[in-house]
Protein backbone atom coordinates (compact mmCIF):
# COMPACT_ATOMS: atom_id res chain seq x y z
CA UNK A 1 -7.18 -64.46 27.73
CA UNK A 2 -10.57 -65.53 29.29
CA UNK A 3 -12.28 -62.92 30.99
CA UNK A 4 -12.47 -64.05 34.54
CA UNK A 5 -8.38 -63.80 34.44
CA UNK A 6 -8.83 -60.52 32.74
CA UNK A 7 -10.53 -59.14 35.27
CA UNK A 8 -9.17 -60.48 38.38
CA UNK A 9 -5.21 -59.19 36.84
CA UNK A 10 -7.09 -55.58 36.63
CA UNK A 11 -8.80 -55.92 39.91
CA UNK A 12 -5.28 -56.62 41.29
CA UNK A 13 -3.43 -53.95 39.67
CA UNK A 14 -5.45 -51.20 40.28
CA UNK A 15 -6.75 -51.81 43.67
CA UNK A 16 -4.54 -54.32 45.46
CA UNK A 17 -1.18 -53.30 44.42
CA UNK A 18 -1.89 -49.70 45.01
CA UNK A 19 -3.17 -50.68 48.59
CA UNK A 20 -0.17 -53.14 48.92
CA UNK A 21 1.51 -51.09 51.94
CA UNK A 22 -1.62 -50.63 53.95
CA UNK A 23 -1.72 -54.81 54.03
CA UNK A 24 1.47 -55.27 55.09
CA UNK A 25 1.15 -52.91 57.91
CA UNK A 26 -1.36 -54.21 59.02
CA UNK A 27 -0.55 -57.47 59.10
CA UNK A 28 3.64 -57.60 58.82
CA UNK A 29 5.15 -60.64 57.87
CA UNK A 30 8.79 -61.60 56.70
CA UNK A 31 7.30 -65.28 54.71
CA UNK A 32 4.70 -65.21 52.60
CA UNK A 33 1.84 -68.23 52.31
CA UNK A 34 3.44 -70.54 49.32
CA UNK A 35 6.96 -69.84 50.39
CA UNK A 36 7.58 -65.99 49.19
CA UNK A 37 10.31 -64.55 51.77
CA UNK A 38 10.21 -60.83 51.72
CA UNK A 39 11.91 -58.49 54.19
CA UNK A 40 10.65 -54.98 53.25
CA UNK A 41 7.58 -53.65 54.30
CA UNK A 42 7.36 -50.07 52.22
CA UNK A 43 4.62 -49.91 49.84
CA UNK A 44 6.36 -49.55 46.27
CA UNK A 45 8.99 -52.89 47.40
CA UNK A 46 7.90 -56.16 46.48
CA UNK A 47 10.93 -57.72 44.48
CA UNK A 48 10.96 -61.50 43.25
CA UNK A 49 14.76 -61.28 42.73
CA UNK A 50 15.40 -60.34 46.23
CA UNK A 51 13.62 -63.71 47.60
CA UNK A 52 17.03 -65.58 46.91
CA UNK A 53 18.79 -63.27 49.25
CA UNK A 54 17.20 -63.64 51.47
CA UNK A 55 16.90 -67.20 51.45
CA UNK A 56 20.37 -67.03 52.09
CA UNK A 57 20.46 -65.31 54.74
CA UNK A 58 18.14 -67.75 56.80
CA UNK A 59 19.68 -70.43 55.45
CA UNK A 60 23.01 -68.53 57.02
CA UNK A 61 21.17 -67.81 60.43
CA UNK A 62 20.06 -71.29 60.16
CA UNK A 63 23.81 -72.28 60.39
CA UNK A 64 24.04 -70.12 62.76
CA UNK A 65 21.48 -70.63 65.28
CA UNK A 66 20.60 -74.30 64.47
CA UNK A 67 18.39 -74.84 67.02
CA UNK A 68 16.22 -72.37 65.49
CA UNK A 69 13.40 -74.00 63.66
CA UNK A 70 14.03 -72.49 60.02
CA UNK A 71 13.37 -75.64 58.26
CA UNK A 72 10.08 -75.26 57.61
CA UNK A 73 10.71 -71.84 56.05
CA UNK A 74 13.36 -73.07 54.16
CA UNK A 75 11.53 -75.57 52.49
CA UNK A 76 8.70 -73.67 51.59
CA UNK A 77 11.21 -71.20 50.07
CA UNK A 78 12.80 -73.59 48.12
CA UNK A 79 9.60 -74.70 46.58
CA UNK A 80 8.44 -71.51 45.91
CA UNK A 81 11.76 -71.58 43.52
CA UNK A 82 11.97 -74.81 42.43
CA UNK A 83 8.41 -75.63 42.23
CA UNK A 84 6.12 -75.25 39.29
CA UNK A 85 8.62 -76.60 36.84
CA UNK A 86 11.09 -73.93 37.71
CA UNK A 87 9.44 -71.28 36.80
CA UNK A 88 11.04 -68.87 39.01
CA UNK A 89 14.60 -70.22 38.47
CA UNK A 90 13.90 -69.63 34.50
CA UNK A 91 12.29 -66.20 34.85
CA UNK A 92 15.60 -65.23 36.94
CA UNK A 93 17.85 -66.53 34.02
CA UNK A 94 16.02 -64.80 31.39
CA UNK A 95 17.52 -61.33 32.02
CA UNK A 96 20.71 -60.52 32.83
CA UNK A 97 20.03 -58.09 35.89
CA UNK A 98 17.78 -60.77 37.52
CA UNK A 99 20.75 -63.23 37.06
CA UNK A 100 22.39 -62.56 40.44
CA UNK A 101 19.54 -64.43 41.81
CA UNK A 102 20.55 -67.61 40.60
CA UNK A 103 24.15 -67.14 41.66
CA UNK A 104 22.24 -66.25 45.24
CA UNK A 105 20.00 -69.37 44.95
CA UNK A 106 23.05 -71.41 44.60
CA UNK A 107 24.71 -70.18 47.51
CA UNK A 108 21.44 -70.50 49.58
CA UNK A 109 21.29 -74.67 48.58
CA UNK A 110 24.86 -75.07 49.41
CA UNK A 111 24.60 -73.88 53.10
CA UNK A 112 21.45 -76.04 52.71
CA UNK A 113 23.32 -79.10 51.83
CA UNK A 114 25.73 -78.28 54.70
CA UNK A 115 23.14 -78.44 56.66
CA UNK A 116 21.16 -81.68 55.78
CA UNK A 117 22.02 -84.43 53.77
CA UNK A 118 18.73 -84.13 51.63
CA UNK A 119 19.03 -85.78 47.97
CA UNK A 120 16.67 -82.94 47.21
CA UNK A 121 18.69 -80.11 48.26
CA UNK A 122 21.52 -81.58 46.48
CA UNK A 123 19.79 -82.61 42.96
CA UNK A 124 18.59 -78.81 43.10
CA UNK A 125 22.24 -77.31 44.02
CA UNK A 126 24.18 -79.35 41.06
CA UNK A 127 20.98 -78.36 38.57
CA UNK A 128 21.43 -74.79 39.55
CA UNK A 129 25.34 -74.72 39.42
CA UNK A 130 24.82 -76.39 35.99
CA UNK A 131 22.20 -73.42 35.53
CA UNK A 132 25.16 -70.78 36.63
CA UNK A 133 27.90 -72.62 34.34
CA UNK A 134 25.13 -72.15 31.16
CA UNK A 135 24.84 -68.38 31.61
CA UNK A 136 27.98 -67.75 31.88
CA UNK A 137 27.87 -66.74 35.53
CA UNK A 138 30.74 -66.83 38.78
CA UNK A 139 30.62 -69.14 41.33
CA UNK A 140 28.90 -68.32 44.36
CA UNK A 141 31.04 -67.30 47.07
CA UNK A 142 31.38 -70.50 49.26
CA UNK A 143 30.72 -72.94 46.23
CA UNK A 144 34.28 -71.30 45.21
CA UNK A 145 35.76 -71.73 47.92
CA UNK A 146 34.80 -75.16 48.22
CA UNK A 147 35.37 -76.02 44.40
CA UNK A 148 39.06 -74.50 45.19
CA UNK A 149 39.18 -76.95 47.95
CA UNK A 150 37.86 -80.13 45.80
CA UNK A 151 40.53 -79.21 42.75
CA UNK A 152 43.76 -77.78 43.88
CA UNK A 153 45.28 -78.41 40.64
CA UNK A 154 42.80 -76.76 38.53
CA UNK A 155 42.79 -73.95 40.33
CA UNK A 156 46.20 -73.55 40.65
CA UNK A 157 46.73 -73.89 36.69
CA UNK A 158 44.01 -71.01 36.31
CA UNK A 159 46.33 -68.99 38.74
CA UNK A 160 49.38 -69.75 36.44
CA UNK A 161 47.30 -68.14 33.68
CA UNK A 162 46.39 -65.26 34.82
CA UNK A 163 49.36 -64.22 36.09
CA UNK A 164 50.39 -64.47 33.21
CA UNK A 165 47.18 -62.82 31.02
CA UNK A 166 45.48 -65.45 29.68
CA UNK A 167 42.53 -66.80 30.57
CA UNK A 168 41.67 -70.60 29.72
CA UNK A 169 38.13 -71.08 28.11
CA UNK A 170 36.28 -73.11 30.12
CA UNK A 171 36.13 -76.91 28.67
CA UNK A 172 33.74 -79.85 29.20
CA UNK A 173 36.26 -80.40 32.33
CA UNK A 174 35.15 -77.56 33.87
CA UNK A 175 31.44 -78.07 32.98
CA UNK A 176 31.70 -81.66 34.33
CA UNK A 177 33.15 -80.03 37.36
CA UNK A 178 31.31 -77.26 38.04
CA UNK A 179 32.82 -74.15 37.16
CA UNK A 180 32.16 -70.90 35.39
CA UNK A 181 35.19 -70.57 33.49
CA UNK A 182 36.62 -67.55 33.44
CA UNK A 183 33.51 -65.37 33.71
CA UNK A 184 32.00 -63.51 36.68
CA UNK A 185 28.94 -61.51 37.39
CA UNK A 186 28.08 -58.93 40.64
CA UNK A 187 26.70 -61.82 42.04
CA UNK A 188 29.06 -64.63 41.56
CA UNK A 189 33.35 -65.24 42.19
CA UNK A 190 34.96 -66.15 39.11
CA UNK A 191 37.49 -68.62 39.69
């Protein structure tokens, strides 16, 4: 690693990060420059996972109160996740307690794409929801509720199943469709 990046990763760990609290009370904000959305102002919290929470819940308050003007916000913190080839989204799939903030990401772009019709918004939901179906993951809460609303049928056969105790593997139906299968995580609704 060249030197000037050497030195300005030690400068930041041992002086800025230590004196991480004393910036953000002095100067307390809830989104970041780039896009970065974080809530919690203590000293030891800064959490990259949490940032798709809490996109969701201004892109709930933005359904909500839509006269409020969270756009701006919003897009800046989708492109903090989506931007940079996805860096973000990958380092969240990469291990499996940073997972739920995929399934929260995906819940964030549907109330997104309830909101707007932007191609964007809607590329970025089916890519993560294919993301979700590839690890294995549950269905965000209202992408379940809508998928059980799109396909009656399938859900009702998975119903019959597991009433029954079995549990269909998921096939390239489901994956064309959307779903999880029969998995879940914390973060997701299996189906």
């Amino acid at each position: 690693m060249p030197l000037l990046i050497r030195a300005v990763r030690r400068l930041l760990r041992e002086y800025l990060l230590p004196n991480l609290f004393r910036l953000k009370r002095a100067f307390p904000r809830v989104v970041m420059p780039g896009g970065f959305v974080d809530r919690h102002l203590s000293h030891i919290h800064f959490d990259g996972n949490y940032h798709a929470v809490n996109v969701v819940d201004l892109a709930r308050l933005w359904r909500q109160f839509p006269e409020e003007k969270l756009e701006p916000v919003l897009n800046d913190a989708v492109r903090w996740v989506v931007g940079g080839e996805r860096a973000v989204l990958r380092w969240w799939s990469e291990v499996p307690p940073r997972r739920f903030a995929v399934v929260a990401f995906a819940e964030a772009l549907y109330h997104l794409c309830m909101l707007r019709r932007s191609p964007d918004d809607r590329r970025y939901l089916a890519e993560t929801m294919m993301q979700v179906e590839d690890l294995g993951l549950g269905l965000p809460p209202h992408c379940s509720e809508a998928m059980q609303r799109s396909f009656p049928a399938h859900f009702k056969s998975h119903a019959q199943a597991r009433r029954i105790g079995a549990c269909a593997s998921p096939t390239s139906a489901h994956r064309a469709a959307g779903m999880a299968g029969c998995q879940s995580n914390a973060g997701g609704v299996s189906h």
